[in-house]
PDB file of N, CA and C in Angstrom:
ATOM      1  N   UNK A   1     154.628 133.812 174.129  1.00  0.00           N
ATOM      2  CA  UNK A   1     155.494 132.677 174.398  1.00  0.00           C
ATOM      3  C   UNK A   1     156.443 132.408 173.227  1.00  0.00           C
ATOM      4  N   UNK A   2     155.937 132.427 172.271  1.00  0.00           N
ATOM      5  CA  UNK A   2     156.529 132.189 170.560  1.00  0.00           C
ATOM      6  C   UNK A   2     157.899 132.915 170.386  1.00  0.00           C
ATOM      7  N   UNK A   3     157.315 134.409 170.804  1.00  0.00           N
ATOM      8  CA  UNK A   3     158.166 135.862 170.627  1.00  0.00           C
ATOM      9  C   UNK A   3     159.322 135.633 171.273  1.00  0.00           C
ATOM     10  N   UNK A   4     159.208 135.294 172.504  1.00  0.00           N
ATOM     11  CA  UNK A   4     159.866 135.436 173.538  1.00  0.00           C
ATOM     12  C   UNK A   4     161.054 133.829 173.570  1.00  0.00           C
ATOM     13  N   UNK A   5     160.568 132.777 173.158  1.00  0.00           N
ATOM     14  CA  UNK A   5     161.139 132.182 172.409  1.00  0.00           C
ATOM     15  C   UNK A   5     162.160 132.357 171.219  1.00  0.00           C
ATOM     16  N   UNK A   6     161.730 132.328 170.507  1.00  0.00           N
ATOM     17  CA  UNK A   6     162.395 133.233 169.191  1.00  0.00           C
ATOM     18  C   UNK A   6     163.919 134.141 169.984  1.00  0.00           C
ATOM     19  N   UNK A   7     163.615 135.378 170.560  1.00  0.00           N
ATOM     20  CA  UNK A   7     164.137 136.106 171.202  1.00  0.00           C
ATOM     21  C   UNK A   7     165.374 135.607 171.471  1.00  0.00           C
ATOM     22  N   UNK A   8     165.200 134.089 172.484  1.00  0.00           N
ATOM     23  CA  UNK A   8     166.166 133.269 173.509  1.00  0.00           C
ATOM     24  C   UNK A   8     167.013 132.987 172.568  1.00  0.00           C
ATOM     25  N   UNK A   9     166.467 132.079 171.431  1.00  0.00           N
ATOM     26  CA  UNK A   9     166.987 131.198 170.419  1.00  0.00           C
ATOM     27  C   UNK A   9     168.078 132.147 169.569  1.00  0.00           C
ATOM     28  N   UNK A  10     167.505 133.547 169.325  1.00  0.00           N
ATOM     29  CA  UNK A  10     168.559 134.337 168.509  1.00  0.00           C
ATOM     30  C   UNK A  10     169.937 134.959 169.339  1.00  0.00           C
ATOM     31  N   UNK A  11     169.551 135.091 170.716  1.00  0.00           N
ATOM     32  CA  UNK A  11     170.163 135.586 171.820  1.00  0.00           C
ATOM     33  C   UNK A  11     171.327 134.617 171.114  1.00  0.00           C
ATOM     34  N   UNK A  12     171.386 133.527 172.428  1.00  0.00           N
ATOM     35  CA  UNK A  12     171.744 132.342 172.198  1.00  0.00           C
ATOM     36  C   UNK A  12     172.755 132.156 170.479  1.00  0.00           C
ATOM     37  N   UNK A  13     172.644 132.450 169.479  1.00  0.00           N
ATOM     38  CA  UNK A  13     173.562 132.572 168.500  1.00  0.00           C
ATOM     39  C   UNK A  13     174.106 133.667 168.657  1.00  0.00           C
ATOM     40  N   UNK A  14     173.431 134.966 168.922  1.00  0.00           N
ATOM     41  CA  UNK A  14     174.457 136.177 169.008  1.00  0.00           C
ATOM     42  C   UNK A  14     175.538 135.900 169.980  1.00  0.00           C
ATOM     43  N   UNK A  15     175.201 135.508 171.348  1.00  0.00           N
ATOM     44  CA  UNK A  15     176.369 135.215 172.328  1.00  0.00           C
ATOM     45  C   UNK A  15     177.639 134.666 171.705  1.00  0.00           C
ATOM     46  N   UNK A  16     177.216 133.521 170.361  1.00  0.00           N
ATOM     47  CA  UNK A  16     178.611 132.891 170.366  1.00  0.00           C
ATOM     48  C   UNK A  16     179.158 133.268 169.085  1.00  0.00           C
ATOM     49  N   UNK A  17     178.948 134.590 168.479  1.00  0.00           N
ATOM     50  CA  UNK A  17     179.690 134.890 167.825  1.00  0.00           C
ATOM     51  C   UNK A  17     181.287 135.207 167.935  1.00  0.00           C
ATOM     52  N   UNK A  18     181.165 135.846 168.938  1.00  0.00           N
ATOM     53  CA  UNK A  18     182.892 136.356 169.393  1.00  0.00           C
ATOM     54  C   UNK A  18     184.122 134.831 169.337  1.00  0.00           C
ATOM     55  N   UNK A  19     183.187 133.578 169.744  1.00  0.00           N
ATOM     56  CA  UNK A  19     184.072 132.705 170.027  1.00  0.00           C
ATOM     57  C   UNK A  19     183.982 131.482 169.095  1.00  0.00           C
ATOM     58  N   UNK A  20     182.624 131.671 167.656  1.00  0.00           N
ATOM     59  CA  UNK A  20     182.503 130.534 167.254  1.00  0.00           C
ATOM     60  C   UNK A  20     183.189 130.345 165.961  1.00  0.00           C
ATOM     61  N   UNK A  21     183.121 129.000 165.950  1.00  0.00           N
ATOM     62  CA  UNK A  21     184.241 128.897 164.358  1.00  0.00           C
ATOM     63  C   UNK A  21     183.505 129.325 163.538  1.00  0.00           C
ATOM     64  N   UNK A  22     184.264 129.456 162.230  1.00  0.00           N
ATOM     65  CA  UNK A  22     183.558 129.290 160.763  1.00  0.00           C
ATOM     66  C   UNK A  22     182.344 129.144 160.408  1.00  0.00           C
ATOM     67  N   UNK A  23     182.118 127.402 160.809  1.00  0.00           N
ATOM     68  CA  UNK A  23     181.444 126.424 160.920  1.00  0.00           C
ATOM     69  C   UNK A  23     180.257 126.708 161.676  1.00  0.00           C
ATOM     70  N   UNK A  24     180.461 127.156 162.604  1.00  0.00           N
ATOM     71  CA  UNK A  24     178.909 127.638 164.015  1.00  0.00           C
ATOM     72  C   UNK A  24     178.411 128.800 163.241  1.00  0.00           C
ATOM     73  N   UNK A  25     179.709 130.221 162.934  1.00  0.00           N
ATOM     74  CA  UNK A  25     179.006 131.368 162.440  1.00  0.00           C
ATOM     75  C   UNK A  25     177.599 130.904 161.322  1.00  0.00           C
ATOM     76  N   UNK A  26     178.292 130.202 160.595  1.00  0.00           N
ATOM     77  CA  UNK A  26     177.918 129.841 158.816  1.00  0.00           C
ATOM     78  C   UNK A  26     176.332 129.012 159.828  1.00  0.00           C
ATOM     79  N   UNK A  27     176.838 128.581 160.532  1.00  0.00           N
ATOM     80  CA  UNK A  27     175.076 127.600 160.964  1.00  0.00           C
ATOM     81  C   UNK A  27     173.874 128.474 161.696  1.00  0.00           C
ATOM     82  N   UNK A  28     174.530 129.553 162.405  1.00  0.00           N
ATOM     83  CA  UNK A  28     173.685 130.011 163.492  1.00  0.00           C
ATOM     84  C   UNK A  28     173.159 131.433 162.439  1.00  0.00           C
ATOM     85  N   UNK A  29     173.901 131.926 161.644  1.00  0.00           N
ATOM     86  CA  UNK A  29     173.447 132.693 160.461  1.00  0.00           C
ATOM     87  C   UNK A  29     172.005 132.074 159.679  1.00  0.00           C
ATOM     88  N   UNK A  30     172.456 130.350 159.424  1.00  0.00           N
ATOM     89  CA  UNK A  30     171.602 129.878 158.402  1.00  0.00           C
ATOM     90  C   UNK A  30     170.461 129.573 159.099  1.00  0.00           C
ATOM     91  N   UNK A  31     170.553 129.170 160.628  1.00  0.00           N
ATOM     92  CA  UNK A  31     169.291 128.686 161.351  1.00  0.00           C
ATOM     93  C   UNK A  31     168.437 130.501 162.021  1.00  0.00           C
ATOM     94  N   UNK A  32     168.918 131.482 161.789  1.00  0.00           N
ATOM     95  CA  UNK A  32     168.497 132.632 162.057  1.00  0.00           C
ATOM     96  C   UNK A  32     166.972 132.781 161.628  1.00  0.00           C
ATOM     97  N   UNK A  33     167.263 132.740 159.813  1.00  0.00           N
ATOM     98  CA  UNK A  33     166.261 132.685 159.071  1.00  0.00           C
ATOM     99  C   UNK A  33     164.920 131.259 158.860  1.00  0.00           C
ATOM    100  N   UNK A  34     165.727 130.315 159.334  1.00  0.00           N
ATOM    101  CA  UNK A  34     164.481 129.324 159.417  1.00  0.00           C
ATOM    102  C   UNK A  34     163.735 129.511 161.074  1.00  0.00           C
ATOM    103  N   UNK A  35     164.585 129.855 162.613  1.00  0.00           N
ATOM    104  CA  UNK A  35     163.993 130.317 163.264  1.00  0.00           C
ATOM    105  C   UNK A  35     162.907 131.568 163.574  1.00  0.00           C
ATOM    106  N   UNK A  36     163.275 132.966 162.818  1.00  0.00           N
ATOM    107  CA  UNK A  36     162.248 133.551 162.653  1.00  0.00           C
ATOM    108  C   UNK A  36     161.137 133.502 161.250  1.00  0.00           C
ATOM    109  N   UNK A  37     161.278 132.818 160.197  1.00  0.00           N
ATOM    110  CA  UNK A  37     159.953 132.087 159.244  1.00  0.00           C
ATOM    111  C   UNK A  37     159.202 131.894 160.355  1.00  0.00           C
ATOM    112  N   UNK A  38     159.600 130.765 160.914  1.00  0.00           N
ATOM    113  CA  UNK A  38     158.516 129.722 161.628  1.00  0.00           C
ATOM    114  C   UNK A  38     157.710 129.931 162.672  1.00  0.00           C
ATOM    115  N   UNK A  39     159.029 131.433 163.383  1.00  0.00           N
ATOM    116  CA  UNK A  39     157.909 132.193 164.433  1.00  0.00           C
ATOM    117  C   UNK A  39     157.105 133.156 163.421  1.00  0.00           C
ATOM    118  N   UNK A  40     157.261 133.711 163.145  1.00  0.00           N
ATOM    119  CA  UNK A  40     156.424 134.123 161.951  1.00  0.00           C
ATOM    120  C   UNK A  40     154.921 133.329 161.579  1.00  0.00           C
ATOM    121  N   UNK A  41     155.471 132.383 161.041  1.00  0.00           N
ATOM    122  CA  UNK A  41     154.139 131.212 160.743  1.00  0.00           C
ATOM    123  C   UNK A  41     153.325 130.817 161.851  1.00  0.00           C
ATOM    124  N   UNK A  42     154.019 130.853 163.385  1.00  0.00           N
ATOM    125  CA  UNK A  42     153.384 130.349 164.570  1.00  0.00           C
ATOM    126  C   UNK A  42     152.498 131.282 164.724  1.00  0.00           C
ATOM    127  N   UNK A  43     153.117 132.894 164.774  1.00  0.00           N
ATOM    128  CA  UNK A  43     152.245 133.798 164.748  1.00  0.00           C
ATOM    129  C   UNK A  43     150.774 134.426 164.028  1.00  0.00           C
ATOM    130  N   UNK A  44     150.909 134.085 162.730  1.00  0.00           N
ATOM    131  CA  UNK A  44     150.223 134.134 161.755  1.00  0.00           C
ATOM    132  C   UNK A  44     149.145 133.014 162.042  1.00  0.00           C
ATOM    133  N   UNK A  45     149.442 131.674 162.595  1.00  0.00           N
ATOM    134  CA  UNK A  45     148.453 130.325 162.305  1.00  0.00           C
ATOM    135  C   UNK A  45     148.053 130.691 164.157  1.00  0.00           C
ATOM    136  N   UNK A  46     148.183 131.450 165.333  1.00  0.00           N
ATOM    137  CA  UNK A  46     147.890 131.390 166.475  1.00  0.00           C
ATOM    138  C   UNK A  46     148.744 130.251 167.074  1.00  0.00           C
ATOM    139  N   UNK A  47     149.997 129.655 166.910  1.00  0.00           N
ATOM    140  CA  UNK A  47     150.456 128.987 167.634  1.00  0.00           C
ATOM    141  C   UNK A  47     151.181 129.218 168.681  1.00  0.00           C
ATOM    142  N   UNK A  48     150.794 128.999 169.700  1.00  0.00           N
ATOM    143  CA  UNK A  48     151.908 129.331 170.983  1.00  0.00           C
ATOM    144  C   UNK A  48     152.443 128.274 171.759  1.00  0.00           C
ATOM    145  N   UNK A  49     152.445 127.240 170.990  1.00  0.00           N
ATOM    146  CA  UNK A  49     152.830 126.147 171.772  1.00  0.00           C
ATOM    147  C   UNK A  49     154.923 125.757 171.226  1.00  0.00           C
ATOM    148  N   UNK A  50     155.786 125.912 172.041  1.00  0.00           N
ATOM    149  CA  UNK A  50     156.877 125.803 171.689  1.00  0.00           C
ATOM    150  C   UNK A  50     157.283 123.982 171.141  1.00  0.00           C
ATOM    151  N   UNK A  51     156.912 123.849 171.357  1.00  0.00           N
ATOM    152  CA  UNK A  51     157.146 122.594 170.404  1.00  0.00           C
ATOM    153  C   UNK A  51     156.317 122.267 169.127  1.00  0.00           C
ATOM    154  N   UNK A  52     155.472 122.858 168.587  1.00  0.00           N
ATOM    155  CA  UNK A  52     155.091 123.291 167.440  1.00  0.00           C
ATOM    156  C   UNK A  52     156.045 123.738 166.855  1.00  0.00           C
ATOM    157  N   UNK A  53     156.633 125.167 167.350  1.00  0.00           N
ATOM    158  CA  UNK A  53     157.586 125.767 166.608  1.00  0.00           C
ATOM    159  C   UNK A  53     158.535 125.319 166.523  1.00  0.00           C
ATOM    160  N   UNK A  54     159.207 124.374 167.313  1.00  0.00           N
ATOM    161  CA  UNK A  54     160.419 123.643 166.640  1.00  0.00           C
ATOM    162  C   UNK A  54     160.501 122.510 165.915  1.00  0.00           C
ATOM    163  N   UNK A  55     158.993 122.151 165.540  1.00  0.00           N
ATOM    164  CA  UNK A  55     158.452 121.216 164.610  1.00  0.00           C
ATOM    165  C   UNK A  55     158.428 121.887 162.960  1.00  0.00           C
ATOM    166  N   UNK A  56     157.667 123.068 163.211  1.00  0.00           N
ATOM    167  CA  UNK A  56     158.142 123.984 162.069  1.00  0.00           C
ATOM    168  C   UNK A  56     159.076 124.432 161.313  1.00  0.00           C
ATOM    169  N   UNK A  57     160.160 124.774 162.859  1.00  0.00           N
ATOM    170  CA  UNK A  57     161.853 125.306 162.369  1.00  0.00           C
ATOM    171  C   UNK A  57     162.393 123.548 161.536  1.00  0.00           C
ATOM    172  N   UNK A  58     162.033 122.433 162.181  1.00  0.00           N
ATOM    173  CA  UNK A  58     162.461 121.283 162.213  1.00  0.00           C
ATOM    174  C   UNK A  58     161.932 120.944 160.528  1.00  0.00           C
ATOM    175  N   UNK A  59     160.605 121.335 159.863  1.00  0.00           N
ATOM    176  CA  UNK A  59     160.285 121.201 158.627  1.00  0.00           C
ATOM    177  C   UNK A  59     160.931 122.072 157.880  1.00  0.00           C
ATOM    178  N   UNK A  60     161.247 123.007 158.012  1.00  0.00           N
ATOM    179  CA  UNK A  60     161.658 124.155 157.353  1.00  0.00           C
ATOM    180  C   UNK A  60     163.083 123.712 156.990  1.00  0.00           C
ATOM    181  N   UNK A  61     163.701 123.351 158.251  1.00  0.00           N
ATOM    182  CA  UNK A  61     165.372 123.049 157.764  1.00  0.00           C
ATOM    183  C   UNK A  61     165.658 121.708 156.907  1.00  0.00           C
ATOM    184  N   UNK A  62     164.156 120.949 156.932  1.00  0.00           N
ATOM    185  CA  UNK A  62     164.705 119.306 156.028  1.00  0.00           C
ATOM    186  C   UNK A  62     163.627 119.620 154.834  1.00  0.00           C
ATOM    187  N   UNK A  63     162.854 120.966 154.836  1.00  0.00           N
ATOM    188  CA  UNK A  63     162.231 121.208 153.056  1.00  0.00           C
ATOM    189  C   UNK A  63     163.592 121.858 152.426  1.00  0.00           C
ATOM    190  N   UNK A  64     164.677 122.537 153.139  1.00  0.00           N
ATOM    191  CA  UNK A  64     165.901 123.284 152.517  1.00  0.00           C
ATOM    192  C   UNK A  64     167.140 122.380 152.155  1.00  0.00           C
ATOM    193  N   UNK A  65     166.610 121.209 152.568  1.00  0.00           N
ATOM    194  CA  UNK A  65     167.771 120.061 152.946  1.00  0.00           C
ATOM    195  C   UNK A  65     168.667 120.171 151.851  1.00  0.00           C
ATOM    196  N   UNK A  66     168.104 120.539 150.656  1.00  0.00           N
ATOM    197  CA  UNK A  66     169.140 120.019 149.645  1.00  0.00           C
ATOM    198  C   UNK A  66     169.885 121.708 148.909  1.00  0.00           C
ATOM    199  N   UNK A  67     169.751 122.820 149.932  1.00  0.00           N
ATOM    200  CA  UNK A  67     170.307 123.876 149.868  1.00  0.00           C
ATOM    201  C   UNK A  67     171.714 123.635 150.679  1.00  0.00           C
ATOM    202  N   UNK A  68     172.032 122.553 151.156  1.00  0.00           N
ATOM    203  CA  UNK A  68     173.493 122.523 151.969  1.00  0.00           C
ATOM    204  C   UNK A  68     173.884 121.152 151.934  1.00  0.00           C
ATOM    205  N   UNK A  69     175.000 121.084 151.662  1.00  0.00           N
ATOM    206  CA  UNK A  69     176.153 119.745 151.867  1.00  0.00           C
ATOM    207  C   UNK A  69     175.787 118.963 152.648  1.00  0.00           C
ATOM    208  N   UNK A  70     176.124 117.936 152.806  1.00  0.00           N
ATOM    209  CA  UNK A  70     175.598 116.512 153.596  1.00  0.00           C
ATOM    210  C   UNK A  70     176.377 117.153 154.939  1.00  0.00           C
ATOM    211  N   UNK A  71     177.752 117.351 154.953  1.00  0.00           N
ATOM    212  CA  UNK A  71     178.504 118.359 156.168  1.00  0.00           C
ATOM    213  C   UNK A  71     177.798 119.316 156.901  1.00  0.00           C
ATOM    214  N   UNK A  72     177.613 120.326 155.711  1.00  0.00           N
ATOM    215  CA  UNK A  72     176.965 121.177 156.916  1.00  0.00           C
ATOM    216  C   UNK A  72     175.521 121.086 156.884  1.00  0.00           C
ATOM    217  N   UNK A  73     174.815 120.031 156.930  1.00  0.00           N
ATOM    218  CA  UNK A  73     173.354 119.511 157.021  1.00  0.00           C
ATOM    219  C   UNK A  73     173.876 118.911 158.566  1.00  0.00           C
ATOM    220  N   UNK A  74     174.967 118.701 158.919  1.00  0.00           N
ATOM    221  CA  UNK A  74     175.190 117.325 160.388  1.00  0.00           C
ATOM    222  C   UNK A  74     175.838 118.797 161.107  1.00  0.00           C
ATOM    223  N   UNK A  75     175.962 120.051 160.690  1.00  0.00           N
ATOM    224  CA  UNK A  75     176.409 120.997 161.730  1.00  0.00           C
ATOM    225  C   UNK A  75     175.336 122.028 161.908  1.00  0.00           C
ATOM    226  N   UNK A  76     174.687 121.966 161.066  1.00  0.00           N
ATOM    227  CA  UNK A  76     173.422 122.561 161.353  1.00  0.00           C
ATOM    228  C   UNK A  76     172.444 122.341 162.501  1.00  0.00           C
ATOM    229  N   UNK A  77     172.212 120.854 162.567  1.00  0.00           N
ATOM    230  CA  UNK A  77     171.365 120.056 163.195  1.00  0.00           C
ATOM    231  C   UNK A  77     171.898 120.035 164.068  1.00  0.00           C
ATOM    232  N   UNK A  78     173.245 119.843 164.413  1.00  0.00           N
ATOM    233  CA  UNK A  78     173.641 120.470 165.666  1.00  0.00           C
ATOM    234  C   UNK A  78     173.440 121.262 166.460  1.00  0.00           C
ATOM    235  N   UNK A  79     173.858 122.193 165.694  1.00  0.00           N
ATOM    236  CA  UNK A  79     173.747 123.319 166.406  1.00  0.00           C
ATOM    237  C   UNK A  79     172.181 123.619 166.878  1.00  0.00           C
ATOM    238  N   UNK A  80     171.371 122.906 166.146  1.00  0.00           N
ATOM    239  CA  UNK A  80     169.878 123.502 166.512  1.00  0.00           C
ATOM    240  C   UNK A  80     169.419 122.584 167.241  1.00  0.00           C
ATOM    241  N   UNK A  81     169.925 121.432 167.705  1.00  0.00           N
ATOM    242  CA  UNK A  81     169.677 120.424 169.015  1.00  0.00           C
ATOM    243  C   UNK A  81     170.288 121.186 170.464  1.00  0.00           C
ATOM    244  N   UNK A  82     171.583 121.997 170.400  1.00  0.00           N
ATOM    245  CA  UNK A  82     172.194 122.514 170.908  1.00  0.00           C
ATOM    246  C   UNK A  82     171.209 123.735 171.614  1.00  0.00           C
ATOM    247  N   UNK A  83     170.881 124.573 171.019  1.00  0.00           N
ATOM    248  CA  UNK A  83     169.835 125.919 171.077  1.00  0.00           C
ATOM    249  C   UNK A  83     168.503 125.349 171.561  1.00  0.00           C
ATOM    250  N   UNK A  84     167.882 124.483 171.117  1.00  0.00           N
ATOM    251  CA  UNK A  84     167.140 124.039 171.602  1.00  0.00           C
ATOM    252  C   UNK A  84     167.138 123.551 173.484  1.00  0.00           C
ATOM    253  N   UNK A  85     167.959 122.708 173.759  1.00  0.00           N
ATOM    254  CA  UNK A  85     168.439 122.444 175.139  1.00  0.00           C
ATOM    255  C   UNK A  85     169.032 123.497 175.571  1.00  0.00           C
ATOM    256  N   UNK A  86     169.623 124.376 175.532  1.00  0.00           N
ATOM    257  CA  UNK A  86     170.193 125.742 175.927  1.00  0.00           C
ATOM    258  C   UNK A  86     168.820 127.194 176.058  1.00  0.00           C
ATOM    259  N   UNK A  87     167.704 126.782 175.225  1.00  0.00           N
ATOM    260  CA  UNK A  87     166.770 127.935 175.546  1.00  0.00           C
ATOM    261  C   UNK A  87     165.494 127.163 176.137  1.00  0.00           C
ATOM    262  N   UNK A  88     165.527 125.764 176.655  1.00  0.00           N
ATOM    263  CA  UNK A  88     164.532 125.026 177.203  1.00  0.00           C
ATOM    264  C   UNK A  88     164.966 124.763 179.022  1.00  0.00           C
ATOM    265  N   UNK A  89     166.500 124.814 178.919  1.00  0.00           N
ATOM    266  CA  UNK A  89     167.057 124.472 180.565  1.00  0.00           C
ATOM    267  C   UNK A  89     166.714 125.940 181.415  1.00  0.00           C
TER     268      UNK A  89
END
């Protein structure tokens, strides 16, 4: 479930490369690596529950908080509210 998750979520950024700004590339790059950590960690701890893992991705991106601008901290989170509703519909 985790895997296959994961999978959607990276899909889902690859699709919008061709058409995304700057701004999306630079986010869906940076949320790449906190999405597969955390499947990683789900895997490792037996978690298969998908809202775990976006509790994880969700710790992971506010322990890094102070690796990015107050800006792109509000396009980040975007974008990963975005992915989230897009690999759950």
């Amino acid at each position: 479930m985790i895997q296959q998750y994961e999978e959607k979520l990276l899909t889902l950024i690859d699709q919008t490369v061709e058409t995304a700004s700057d701004d999306e590339l630079f986010a869906g790059g940076y949320l790449r690596g906190h999405i597969s950590l955390s499947a990683a960690n789900c895997e490792l701890e037996g978690i298969t529950d998908v809202a775990q893992m976006n509790t994880l991705v969700e710790q992971s991106l506010s322990d890094a908080q102070s690796e990015l601008a107050p800006a792109d901290q509000v396009i980040v989170k975007e974008m990963w509210l975005q992915l989230q509703q897009s690999a759950t519909a």
